[in-house]
Protein backbone atom coordinates (compact mmCIF):
# COMPACT_ATOMS: atom_id res chain seq x y z
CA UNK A 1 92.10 85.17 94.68
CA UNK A 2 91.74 87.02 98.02
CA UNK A 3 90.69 90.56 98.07
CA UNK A 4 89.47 90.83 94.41
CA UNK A 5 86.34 92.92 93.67
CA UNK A 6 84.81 91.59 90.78
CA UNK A 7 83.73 94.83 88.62
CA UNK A 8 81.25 95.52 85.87
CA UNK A 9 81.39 98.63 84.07
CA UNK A 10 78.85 100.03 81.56
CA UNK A 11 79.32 103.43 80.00
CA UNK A 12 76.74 104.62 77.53
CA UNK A 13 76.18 107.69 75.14
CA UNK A 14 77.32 109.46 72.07
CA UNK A 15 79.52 106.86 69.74
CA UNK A 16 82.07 109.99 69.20
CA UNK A 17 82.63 110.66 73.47
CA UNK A 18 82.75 106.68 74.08
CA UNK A 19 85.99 106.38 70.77
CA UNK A 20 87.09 109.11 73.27
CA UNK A 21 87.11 107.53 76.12
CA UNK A 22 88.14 104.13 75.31
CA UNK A 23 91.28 106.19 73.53
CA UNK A 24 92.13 108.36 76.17
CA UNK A 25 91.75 105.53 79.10
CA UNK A 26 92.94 101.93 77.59
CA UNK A 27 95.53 100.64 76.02
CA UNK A 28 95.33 98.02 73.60
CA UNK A 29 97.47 94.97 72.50
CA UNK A 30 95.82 95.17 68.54
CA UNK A 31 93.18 97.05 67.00
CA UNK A 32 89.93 95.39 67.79
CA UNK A 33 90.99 93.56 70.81
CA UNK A 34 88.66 92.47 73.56
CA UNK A 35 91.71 92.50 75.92
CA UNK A 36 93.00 95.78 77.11
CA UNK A 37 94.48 97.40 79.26
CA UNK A 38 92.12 100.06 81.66
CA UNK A 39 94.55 102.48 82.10
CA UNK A 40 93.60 104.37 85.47
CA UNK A 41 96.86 106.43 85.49
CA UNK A 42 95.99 107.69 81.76
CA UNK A 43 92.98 109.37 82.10
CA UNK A 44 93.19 110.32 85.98
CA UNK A 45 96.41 111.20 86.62
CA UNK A 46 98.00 110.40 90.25
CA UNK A 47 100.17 113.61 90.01
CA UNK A 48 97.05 115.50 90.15
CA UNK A 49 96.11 114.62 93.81
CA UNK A 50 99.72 115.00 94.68
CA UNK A 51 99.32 117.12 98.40
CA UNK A 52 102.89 118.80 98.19
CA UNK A 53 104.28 117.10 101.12
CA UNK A 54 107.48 115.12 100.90
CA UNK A 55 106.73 111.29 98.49
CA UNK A 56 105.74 108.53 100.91
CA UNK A 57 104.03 105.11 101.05
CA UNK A 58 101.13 106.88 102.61
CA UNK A 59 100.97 110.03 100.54
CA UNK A 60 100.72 107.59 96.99
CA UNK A 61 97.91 105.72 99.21
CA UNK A 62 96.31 108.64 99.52
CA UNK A 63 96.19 109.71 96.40
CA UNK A 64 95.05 106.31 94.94
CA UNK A 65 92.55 106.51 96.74
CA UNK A 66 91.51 109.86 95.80
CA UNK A 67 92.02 109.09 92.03
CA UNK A 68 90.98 106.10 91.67
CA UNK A 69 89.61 104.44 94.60
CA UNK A 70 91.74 101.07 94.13
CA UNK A 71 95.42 100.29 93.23
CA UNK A 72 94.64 98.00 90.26
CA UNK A 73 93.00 96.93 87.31
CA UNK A 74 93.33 93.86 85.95
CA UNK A 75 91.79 90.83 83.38
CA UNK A 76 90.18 93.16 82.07
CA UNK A 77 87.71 92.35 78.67
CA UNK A 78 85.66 94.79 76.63
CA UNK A 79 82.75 94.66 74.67
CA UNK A 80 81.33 97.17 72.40
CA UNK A 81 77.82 97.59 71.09
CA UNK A 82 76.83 100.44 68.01
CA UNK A 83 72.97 101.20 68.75
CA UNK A 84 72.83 102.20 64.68
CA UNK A 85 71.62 105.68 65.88
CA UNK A 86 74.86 107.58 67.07
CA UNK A 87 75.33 105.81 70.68
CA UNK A 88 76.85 102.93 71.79
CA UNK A 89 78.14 101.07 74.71
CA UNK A 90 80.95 100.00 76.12
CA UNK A 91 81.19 96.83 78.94
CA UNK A 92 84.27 96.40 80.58
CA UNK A 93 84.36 93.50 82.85
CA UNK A 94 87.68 93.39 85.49
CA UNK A 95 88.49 92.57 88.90
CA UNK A 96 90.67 95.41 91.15
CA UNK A 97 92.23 95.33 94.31
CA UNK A 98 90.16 95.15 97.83
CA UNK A 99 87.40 98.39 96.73
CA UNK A 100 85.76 99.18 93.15
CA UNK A 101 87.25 102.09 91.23
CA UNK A 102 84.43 104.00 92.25
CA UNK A 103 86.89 107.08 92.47
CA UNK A 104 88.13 106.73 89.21
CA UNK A 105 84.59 106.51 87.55
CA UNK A 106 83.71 110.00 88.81
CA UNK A 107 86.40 111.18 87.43
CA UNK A 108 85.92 109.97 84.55
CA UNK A 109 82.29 111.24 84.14
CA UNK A 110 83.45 114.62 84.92
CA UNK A 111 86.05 114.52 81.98
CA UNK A 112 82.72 112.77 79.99
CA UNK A 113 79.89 114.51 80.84
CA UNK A 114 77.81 112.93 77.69
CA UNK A 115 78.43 109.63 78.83
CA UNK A 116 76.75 107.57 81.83
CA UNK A 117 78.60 105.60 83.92
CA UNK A 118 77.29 102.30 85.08
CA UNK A 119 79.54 100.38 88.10
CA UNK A 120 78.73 97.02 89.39
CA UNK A 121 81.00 95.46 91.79
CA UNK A 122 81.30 92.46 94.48
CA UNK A 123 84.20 91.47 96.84
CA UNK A 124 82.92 87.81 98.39
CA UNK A 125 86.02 87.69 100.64
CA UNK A 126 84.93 91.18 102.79
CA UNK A 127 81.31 90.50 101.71
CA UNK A 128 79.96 93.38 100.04
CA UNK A 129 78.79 94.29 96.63
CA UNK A 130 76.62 97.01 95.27
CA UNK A 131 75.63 99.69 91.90
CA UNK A 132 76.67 103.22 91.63
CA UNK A 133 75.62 105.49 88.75
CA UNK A 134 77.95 108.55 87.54
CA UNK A 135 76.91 111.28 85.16
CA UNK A 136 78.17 114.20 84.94
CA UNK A 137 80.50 114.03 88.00
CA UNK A 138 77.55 113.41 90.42
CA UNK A 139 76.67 110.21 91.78
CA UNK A 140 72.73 109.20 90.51
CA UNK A 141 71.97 106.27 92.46
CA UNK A 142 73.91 104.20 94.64
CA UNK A 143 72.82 100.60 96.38
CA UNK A 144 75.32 98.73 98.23
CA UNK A 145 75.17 95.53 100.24
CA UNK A 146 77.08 93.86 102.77
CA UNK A 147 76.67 90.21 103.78
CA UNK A 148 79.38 88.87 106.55
């Protein structure tokens, strides 16, 4: 479909902060599932980028943007991996609307500072794709690339 970024994202550390994670950001249709739900709105609230000003089209824009840096999620599959030695990983594979949720992956490694963020991501219709690396809250690396 048009306007789909295809996404890829890794997060890595401690097996206790990544149970965490996947609690406190997807929901699930039965225990064990590969198909969830990434649930932006439960781990990064929207209300928490709300500006004060009066409720508009624009204003939730805005603060979609600011939260999560797309308005969707979907298809989204998980796999999880138990290194035998305390950490693990978890890959979440997804497509989202127009841009990555490069946004919502800071904020993410800001409420996980244990954990490393990994985000791959291409959109073929725009013509871009590219890496970004989160720990912390701070962006590590970053390589993008643009092709039309």
């Amino acid at each position: 479909m048009a306007n789909e970024c295809a996404n890829q994202l890794v997060v890595i550390g401690p097996l206790r902060d990544l149970s965490d994670f996947k609690g406190r950001s997807c929901n699930f249709k039965s225990a064990g599932d590969t198909e969830v739900d990434l649930d932006m709105e439960k781990l990064v609230p929207l209300s928490a980028f709300a500006s004060g000003a009066p409720f508009s089209y624009f204003e939730n824009q805005d603060r979609i943007d600011k939260a999560w840096g797309c308005s969707w999620v979907s298809n989204v599959k998980l796999k999880f991996t138990d290194s035998g030695e305390g950490f693990g990983c978890l890959e979440f594979s997804f497509v989202s609307a127009w841009t990555p949720p490069e946004m919502f992956v800071k904020h993410a490694s800001m409420i996980f500072p244990r954990l490393e963020f990994y985000l791959a991501y291409m959109e073929e219709g725009v013509g871009f794709a590219g890496v970004v690396i989160y720990a912390a809250g701070r962006q590590e690396e970053e390589v993008n690339v643009r092709w039309l």
